[in-house]
C-alpha atoms as a PDB file:
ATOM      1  CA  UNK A   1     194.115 123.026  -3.978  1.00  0.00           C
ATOM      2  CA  UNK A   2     192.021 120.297  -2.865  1.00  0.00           C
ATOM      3  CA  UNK A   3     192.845 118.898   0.584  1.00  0.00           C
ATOM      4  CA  UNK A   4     194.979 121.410   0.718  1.00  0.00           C
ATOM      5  CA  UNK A   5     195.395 124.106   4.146  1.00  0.00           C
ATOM      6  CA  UNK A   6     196.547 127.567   3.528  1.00  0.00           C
ATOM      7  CA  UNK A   7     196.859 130.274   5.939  1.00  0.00           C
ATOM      8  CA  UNK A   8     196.120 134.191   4.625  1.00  0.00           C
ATOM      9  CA  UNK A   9     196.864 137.064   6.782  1.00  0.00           C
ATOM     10  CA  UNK A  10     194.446 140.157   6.713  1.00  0.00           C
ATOM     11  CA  UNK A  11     192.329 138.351   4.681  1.00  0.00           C
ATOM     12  CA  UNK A  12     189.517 140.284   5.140  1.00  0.00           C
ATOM     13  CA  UNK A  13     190.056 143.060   2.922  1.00  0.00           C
ATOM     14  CA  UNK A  14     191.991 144.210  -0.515  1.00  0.00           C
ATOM     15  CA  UNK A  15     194.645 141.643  -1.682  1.00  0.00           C
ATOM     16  CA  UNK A  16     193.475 139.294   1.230  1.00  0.00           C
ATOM     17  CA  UNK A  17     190.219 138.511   0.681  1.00  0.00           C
ATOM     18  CA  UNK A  18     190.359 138.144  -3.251  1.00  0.00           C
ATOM     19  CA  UNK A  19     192.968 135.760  -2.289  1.00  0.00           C
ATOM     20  CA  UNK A  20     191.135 134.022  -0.010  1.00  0.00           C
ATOM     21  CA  UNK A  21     188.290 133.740  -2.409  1.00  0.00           C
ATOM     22  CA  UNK A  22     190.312 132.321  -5.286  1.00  0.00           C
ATOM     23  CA  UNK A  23     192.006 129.768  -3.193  1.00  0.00           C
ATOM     24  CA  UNK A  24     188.178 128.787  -2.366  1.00  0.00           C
ATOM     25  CA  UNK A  25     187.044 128.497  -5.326  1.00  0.00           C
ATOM     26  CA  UNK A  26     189.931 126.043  -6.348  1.00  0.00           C
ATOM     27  CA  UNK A  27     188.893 124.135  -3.568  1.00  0.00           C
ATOM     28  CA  UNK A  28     191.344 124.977  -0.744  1.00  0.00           C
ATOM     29  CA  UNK A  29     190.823 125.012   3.118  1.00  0.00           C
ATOM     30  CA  UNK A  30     191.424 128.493   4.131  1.00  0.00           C
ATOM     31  CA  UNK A  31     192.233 129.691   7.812  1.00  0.00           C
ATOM     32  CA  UNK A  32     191.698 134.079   7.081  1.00  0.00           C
ATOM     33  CA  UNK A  33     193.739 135.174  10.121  1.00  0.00           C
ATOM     34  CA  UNK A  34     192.603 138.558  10.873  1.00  0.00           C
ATOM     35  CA  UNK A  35     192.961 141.344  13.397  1.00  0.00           C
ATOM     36  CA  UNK A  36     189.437 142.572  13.789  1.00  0.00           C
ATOM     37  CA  UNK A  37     187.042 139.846  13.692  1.00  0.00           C
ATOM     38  CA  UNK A  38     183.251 141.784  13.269  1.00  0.00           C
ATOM     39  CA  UNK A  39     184.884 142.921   9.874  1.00  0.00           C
ATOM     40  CA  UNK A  40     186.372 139.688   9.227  1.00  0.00           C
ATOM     41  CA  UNK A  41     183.428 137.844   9.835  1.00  0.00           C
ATOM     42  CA  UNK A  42     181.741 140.346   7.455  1.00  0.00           C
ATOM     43  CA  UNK A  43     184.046 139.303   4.859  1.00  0.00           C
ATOM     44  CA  UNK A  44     183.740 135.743   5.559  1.00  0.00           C
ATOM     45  CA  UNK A  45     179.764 136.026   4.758  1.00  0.00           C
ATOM     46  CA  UNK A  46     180.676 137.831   2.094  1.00  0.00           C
ATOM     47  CA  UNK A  47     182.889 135.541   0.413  1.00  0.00           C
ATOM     48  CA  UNK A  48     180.575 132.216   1.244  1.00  0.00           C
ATOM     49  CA  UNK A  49     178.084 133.560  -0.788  1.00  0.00           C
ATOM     50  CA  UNK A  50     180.376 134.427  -3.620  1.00  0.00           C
ATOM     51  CA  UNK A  51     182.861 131.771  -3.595  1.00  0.00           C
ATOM     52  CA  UNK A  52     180.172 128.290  -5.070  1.00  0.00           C
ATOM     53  CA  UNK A  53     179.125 125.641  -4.022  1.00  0.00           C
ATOM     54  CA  UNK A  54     181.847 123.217  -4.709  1.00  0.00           C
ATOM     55  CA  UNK A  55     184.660 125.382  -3.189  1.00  0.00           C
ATOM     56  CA  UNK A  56     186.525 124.776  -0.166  1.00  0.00           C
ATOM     57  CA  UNK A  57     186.049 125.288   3.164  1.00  0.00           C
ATOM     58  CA  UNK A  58     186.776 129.165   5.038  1.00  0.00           C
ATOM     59  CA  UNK A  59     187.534 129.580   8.813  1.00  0.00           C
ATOM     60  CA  UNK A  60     188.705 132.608  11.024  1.00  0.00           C
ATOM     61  CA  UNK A  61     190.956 133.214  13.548  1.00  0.00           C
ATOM     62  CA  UNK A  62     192.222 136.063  15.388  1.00  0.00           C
ATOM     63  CA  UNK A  63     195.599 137.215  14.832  1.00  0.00           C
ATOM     64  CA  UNK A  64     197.082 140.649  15.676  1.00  0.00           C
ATOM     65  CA  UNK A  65     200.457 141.029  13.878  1.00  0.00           C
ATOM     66  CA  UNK A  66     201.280 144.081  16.219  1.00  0.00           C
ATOM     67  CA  UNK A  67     201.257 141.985  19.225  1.00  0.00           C
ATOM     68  CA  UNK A  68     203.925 138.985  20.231  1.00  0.00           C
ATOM     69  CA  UNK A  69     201.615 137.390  22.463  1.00  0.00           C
ATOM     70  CA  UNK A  70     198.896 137.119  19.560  1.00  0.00           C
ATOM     71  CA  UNK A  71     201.212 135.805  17.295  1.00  0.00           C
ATOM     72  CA  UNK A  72     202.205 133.178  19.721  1.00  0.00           C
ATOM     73  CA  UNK A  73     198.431 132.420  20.608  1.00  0.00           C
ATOM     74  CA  UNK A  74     197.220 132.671  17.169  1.00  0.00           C
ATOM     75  CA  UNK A  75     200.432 129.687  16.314  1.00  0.00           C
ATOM     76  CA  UNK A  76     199.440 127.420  19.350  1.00  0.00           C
ATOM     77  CA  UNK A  77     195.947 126.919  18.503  1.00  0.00           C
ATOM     78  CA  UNK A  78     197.413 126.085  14.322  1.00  0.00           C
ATOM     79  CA  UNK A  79     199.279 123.380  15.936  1.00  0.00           C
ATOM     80  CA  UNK A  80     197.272 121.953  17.705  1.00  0.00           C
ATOM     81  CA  UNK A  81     194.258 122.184  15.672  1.00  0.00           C
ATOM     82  CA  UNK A  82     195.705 121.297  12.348  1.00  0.00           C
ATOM     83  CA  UNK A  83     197.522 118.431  11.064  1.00  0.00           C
ATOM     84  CA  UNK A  84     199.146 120.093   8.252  1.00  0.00           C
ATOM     85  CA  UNK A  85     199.877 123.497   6.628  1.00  0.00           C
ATOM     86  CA  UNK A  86     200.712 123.649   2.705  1.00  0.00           C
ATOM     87  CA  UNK A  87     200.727 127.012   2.074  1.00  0.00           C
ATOM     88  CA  UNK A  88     201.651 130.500   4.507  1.00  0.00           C
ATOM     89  CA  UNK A  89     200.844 133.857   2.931  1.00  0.00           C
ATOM     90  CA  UNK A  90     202.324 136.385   4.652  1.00  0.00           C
ATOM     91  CA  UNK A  91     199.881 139.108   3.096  1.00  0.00           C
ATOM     92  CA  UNK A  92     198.880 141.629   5.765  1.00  0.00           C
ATOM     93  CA  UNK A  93     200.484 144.865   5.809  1.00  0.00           C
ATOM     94  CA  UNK A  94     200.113 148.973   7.355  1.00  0.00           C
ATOM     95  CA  UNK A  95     200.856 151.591   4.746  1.00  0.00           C
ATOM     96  CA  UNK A  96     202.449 154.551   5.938  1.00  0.00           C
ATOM     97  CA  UNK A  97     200.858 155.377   9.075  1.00  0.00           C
ATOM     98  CA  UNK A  98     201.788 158.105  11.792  1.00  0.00           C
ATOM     99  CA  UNK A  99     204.166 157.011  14.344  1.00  0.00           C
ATOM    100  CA  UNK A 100     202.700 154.405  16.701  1.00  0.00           C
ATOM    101  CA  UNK A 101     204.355 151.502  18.320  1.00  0.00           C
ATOM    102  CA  UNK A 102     203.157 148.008  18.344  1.00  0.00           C
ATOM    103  CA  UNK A 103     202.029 146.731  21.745  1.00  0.00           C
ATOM    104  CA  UNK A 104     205.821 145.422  21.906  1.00  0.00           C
ATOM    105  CA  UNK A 105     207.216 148.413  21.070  1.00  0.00           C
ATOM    106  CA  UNK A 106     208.396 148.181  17.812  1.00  0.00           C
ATOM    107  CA  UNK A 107     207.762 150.914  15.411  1.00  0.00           C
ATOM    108  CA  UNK A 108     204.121 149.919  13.722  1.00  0.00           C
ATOM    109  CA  UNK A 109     205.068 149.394   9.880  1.00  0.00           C
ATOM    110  CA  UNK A 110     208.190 147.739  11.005  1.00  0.00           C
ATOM    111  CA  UNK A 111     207.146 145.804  13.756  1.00  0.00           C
ATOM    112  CA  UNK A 112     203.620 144.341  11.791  1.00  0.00           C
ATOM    113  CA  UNK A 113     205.021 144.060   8.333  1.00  0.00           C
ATOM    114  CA  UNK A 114     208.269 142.310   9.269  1.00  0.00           C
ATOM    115  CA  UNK A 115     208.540 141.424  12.933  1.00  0.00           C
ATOM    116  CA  UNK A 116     204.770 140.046  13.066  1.00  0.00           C
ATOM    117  CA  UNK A 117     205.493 137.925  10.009  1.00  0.00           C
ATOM    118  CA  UNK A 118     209.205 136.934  10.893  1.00  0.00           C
ATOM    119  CA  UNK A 119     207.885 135.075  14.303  1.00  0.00           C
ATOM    120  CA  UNK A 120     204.488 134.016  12.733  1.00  0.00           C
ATOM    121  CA  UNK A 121     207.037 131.862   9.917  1.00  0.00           C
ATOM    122  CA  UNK A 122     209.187 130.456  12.640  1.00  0.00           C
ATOM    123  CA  UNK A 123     206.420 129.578  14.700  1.00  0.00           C
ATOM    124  CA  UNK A 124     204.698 127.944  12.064  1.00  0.00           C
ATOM    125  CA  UNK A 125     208.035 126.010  10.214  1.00  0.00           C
ATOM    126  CA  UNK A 126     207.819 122.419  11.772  1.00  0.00           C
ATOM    127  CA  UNK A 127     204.004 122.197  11.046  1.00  0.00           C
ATOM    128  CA  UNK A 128     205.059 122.832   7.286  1.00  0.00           C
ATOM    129  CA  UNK A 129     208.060 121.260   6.949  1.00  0.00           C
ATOM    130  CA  UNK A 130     205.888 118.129   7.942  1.00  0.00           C
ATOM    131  CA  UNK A 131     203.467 119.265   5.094  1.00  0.00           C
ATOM    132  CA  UNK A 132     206.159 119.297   2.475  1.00  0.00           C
ATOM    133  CA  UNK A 133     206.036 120.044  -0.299  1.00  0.00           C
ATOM    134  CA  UNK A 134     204.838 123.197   1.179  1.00  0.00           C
ATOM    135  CA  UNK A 135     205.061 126.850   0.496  1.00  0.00           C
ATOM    136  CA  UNK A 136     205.648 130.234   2.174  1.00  0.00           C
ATOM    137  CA  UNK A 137     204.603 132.909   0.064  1.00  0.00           C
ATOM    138  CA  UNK A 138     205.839 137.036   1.513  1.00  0.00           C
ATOM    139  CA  UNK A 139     203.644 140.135  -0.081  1.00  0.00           C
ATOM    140  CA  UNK A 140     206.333 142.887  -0.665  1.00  0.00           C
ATOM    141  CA  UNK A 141     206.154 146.082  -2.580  1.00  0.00           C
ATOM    142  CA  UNK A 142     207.854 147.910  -5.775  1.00  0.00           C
ATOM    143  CA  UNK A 143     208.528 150.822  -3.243  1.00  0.00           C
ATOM    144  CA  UNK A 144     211.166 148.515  -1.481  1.00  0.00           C
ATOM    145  CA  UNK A 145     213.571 150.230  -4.194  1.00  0.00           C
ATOM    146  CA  UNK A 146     213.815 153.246  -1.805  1.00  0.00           C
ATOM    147  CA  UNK A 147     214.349 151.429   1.653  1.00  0.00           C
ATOM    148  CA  UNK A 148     217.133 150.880   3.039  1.00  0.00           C
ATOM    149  CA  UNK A 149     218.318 149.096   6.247  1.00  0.00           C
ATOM    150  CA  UNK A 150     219.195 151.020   9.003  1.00  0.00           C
ATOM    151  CA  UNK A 151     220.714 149.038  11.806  1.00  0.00           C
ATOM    152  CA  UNK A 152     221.368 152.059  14.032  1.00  0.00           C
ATOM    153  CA  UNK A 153     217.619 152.763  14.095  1.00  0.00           C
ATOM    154  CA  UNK A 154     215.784 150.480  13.046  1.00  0.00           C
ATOM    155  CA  UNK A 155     212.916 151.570  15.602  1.00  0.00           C
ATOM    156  CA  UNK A 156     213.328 155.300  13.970  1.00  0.00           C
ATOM    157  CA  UNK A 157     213.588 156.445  17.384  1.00  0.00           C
ATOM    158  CA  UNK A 158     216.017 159.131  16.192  1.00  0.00           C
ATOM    159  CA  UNK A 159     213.993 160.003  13.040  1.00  0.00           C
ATOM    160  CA  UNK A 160     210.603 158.698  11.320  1.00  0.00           C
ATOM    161  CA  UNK A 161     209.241 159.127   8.210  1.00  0.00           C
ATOM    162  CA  UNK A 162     206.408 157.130   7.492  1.00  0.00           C
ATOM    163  CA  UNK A 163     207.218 156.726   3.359  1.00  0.00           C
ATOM    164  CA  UNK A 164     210.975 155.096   4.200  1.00  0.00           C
ATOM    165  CA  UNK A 165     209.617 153.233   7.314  1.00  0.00           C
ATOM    166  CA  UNK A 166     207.521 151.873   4.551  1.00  0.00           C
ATOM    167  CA  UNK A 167     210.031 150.690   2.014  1.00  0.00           C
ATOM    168  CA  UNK A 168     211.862 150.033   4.506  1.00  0.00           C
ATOM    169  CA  UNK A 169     209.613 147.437   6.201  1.00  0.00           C
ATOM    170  CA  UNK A 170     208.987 146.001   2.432  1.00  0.00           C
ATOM    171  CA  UNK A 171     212.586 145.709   1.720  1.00  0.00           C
ATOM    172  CA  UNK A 172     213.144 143.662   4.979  1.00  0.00           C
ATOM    173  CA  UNK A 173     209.696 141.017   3.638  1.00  0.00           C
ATOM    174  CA  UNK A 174     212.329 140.311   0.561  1.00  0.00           C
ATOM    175  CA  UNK A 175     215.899 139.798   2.925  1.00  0.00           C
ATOM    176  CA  UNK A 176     213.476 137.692   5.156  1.00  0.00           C
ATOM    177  CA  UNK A 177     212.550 135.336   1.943  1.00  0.00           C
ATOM    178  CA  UNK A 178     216.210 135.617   0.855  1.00  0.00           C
ATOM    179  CA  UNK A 179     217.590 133.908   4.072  1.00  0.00           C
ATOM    180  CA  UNK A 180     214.499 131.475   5.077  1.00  0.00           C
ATOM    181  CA  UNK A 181     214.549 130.367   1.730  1.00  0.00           C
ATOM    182  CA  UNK A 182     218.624 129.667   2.748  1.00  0.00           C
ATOM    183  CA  UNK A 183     217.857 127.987   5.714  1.00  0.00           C
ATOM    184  CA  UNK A 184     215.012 125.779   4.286  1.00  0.00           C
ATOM    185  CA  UNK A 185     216.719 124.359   1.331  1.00  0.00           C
ATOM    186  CA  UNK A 186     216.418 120.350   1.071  1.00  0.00           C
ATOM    187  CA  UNK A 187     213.194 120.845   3.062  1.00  0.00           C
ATOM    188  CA  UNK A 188     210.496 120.706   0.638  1.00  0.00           C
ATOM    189  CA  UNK A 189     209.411 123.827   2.141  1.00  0.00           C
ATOM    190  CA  UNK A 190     209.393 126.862  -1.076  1.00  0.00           C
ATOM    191  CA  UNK A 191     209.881 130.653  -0.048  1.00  0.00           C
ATOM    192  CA  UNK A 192     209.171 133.264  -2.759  1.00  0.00           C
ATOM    193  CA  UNK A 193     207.626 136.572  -2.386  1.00  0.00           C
ATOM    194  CA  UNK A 194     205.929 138.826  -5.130  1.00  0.00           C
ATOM    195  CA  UNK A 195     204.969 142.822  -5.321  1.00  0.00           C
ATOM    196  CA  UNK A 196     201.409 143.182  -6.393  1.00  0.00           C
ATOM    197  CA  UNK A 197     201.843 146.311  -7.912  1.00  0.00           C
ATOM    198  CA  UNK A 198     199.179 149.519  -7.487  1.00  0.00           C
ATOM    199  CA  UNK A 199     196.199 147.931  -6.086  1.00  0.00           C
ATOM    200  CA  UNK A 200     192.851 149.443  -4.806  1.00  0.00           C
ATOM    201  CA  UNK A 201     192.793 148.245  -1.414  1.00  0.00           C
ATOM    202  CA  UNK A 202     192.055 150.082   1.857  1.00  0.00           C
ATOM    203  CA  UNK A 203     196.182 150.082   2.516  1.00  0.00           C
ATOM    204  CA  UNK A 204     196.294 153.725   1.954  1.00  0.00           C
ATOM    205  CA  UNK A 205     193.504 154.666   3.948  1.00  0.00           C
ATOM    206  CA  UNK A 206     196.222 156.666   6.221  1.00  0.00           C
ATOM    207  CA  UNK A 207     197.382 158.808   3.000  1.00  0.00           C
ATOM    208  CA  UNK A 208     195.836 162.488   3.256  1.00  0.00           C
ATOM    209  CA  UNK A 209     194.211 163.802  -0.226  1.00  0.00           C
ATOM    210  CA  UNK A 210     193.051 167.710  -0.426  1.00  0.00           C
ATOM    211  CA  UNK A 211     189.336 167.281  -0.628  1.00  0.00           C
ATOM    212  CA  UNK A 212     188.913 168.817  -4.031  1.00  0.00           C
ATOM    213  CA  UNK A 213     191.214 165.999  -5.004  1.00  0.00           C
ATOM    214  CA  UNK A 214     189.629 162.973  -3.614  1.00  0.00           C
ATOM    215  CA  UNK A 215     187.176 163.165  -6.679  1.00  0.00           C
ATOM    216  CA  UNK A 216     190.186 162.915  -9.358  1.00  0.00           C
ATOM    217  CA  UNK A 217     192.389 160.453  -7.273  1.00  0.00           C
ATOM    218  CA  UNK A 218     189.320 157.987  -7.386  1.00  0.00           C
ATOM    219  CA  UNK A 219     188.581 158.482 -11.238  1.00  0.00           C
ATOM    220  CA  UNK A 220     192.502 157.893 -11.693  1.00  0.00           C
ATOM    221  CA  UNK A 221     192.609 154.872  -9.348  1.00  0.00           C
ATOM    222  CA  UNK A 222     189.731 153.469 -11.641  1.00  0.00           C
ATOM    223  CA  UNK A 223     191.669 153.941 -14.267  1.00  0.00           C
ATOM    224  CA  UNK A 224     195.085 152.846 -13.659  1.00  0.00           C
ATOM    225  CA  UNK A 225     195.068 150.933 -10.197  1.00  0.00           C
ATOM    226  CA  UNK A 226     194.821 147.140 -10.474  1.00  0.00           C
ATOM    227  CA  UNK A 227     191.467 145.973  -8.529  1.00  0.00           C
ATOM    228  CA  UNK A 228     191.952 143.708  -5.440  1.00  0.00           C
ATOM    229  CA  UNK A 229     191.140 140.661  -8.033  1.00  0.00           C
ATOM    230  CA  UNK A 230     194.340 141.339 -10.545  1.00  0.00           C
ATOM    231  CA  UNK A 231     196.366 141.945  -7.585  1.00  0.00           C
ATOM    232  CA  UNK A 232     195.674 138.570  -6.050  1.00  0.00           C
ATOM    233  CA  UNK A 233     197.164 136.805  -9.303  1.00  0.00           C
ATOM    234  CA  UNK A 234     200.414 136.451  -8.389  1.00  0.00           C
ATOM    235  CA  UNK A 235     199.256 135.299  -4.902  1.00  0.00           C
ATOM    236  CA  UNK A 236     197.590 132.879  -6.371  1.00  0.00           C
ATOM    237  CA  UNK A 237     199.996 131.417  -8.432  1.00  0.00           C
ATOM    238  CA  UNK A 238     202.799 131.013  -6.109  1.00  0.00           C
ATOM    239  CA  UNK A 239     199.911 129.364  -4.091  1.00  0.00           C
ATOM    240  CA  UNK A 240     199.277 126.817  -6.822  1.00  0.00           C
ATOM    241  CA  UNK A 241     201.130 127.052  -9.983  1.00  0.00           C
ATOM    242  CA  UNK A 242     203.514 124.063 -10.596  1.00  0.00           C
ATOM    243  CA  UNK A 243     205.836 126.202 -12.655  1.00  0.00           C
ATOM    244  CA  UNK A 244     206.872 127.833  -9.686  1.00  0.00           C
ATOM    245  CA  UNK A 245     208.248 124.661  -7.958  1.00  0.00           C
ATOM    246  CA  UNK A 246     211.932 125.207  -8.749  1.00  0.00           C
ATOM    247  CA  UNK A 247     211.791 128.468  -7.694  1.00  0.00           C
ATOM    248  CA  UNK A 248     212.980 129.529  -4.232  1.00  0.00           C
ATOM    249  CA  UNK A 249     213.833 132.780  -2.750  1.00  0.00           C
ATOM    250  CA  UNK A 250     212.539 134.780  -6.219  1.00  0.00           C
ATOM    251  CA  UNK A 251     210.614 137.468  -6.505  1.00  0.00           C
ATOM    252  CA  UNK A 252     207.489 137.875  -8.850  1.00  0.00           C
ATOM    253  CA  UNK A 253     205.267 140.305  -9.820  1.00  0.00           C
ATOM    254  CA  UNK A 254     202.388 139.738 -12.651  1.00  0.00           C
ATOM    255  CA  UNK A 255     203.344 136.129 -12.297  1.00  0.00           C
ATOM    256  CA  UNK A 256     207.016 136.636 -13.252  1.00  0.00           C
ATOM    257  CA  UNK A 257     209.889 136.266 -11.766  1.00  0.00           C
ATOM    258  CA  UNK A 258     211.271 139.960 -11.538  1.00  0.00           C
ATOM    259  CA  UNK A 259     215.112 140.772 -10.906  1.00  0.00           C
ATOM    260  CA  UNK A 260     215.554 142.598  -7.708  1.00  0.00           C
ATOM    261  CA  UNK A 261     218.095 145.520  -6.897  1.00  0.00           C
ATOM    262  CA  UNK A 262     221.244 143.667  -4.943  1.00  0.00           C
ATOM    263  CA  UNK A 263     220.601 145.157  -1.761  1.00  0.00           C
ATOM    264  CA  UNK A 264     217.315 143.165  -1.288  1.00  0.00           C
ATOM    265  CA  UNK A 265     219.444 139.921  -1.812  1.00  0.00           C
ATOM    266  CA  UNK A 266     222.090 141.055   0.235  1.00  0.00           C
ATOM    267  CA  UNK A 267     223.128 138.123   2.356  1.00  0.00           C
ATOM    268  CA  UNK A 268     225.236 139.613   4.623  1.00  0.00           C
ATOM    269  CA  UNK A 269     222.436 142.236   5.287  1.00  0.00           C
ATOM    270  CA  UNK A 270     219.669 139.274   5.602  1.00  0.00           C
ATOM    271  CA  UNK A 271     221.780 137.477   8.142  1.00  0.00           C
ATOM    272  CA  UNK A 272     222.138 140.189  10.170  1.00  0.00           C
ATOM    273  CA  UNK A 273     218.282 141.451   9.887  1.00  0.00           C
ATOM    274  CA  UNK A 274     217.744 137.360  10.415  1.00  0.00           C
ATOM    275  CA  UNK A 275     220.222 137.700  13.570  1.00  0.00           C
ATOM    276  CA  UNK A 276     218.504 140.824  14.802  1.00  0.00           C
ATOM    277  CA  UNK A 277     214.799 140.173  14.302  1.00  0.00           C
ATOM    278  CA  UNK A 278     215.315 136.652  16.754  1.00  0.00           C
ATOM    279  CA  UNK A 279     216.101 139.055  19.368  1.00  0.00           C
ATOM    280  CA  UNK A 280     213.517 141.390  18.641  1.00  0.00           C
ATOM    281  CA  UNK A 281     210.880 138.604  19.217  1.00  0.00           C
ATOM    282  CA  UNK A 282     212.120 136.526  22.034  1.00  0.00           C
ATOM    283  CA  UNK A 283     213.045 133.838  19.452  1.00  0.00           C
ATOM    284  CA  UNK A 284     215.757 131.581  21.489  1.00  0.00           C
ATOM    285  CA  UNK A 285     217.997 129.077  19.477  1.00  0.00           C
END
C-alpha cells in the first residue's frame, strides 16, 4: 500500500481502527474520518505508537455521517487537499439505536449507514476514478438477511423498530455496491462490500443486557466474538489483495466471496433505492 491514499470512516474505534492500523503498517497513507475528534485523536496516538516505524503516514478529519453539510465539507477539503484517492472504506456504522433523526432528518441508522455513505461515494467518484485502479470497499452485515426495503417508509415514520431499521440499513450498503459497481464498470474504479461477522466493537453499545447478565455476555463474547483485529481481515484484503481485482459488486466475508440472498442484488430494487437516495441528499444530475 505504499504511496497509496485510503480513506476509513469511524476509524477510531472497533473494525475502524484495526483497519486503519493494518493499512499502516503495510505502508498506506490513511485519512481516519471521524465524528468526534478528542476520541479520534486518542486513537490516532494510540495507533502511532503501535503501528512501527516504517509504516505509513495517519491523518484526521472530521466527518459526521448524520449531517449533509459535513459530508459535503468533509469532501471539499479531500479534493482539494489530495491528489488522489485509491481506496474508500465505507466502514462506519450505528447499531440499533432508539429513534433519532439525523440533523437532515432522516431516520439515524438509515440516514448514517446508507444516506451518509451514498453522498460521501458520489462526492468522492471523480477524485477516484482519476486514481484508477481504485477501490470502494462498503461494510455490511449478515443481519441484512432480515431487511427488507420499504419504499412507503423508508423514514419509519409510520413504524420503527430499531432491529429491522438495522438490517434494513445493511441491506441497502449491499443494493448501493450492486448498482455503483453498475455504473462504474470500464472505470477502473472496484466496488465490493464484505460482512465482518460478530465482532467486539463498541457497535452495540445501545443494546440493553440485565445486569446479572453483563458478566456472562462478556465471557461469551470472549469466547465466540471475533476481536476488532479478525474482523478487519476482510477489510483489509479488499483493500489490498490482488485476487480480488476481477471482482466487482461481490460480497465477502472471511475473505470469500459469499453468495447473497436475491433481494440484496435486486436491480430493479437498487435502481430505485439509487433513484431515491439522490433525492434524499440533494444530489442533482
Amino acid at each position: 500500500m505504499y504511496g497509496k491514499t485510503i480513506i476509513v470512516t469511524g476509524a477510531n474505534s472497533g473494525i475502524g481502527k484495526a483497519t486503519t492500523l493494518e493499512l499502516l503498517r503495510r505502508g498506506g497513507r490513511v485519512i481516519m474520518a471521524c465524528r468526534d475528534m478528542t476520541r479520534a485523536e486518542e486513537a490516532a496516538r494510540q495507533i502511532r505508537l503501535e503501528k512501527g516505524p516504517d509504516s505509513g503516514e495517519v491523518l484526521l478529519k472530521h466527518l459526521d455521517l448524520a449531517s449533509l453539510k459535513s459530508v459535503q465539507s468533509f469532501c471539499k477539503e479531500i479534493i482539494q487537499e489530495e491528489p488522489r484517492l485509491d481506496v474508500l472504506i465505507n466502514n462506519a456504522g450505528i447499531y440499533q439505536c432508539p429513534y433519532t433523526n439525523t440533523e437532515d432528518g432522516f431516520e439515524m441508522q438509515f440516514g448514517v449507514n446508507h444516506l451518509g455513505h451514498f453522498l460521501l461515494t458520489h462526492l468522492l467518484l471523480d477524485l477516484l476514478k482519476r486514481s484508477a485502479p481504485s477501490r470502494v470497499i462498503v461494510v455490511s452485515s449478515k443481519l441484512y438477511k432480515s431487511g427488507e426495503i420499504n419504499f412507503d417508509d423508508l423514514n419509519s415514520e409510520r413504524h420503527y423498530d430499531k432491529a429491522f431499521a438495522y438490517a434494513r440499513s445493511k441491506l441497502a450498503n449491499l443494493l448501493f455496491t450492486c448498482e455503483l459497481a453498475r455504473r462504474l464498470e470500464g472505470t477502473g474504479v472496484l466496488v465490493n462490500a464484505l460482512t465482518p461477522g460478530i465482532v467486539r466493537t463498541n457497535l452495540g453499545r445501545h443494546v440493553s443486557i440485565p445486569v446479572l447478565a453483563k458478566p456472562l455476555w462478556e465471557l461469551a463474547s470472549r469466547a465466540f466474538f471475533k476481536s476488532p483485529e479478525e474482523g478487519a481481515q476482510t477489510s483489509v484484503y479488499l483493500a489490498c489483495s490482488p485476487e480480488v481485482e476481477g471482482a466487482n459488486g461481490k460480497c465477502f466475508a472471511d475473505c470469500r466471496e459469499q453468495k447473497l440472498l436475491p433481494k440484496a442484488t435486486d436491480q430493479e430494487v437498487a435502481r430505485k433505492l439509487w433513484d431515491i437516495s439522490e433525492v434524499l441528499v440533494g444530489i442533482t444530475t
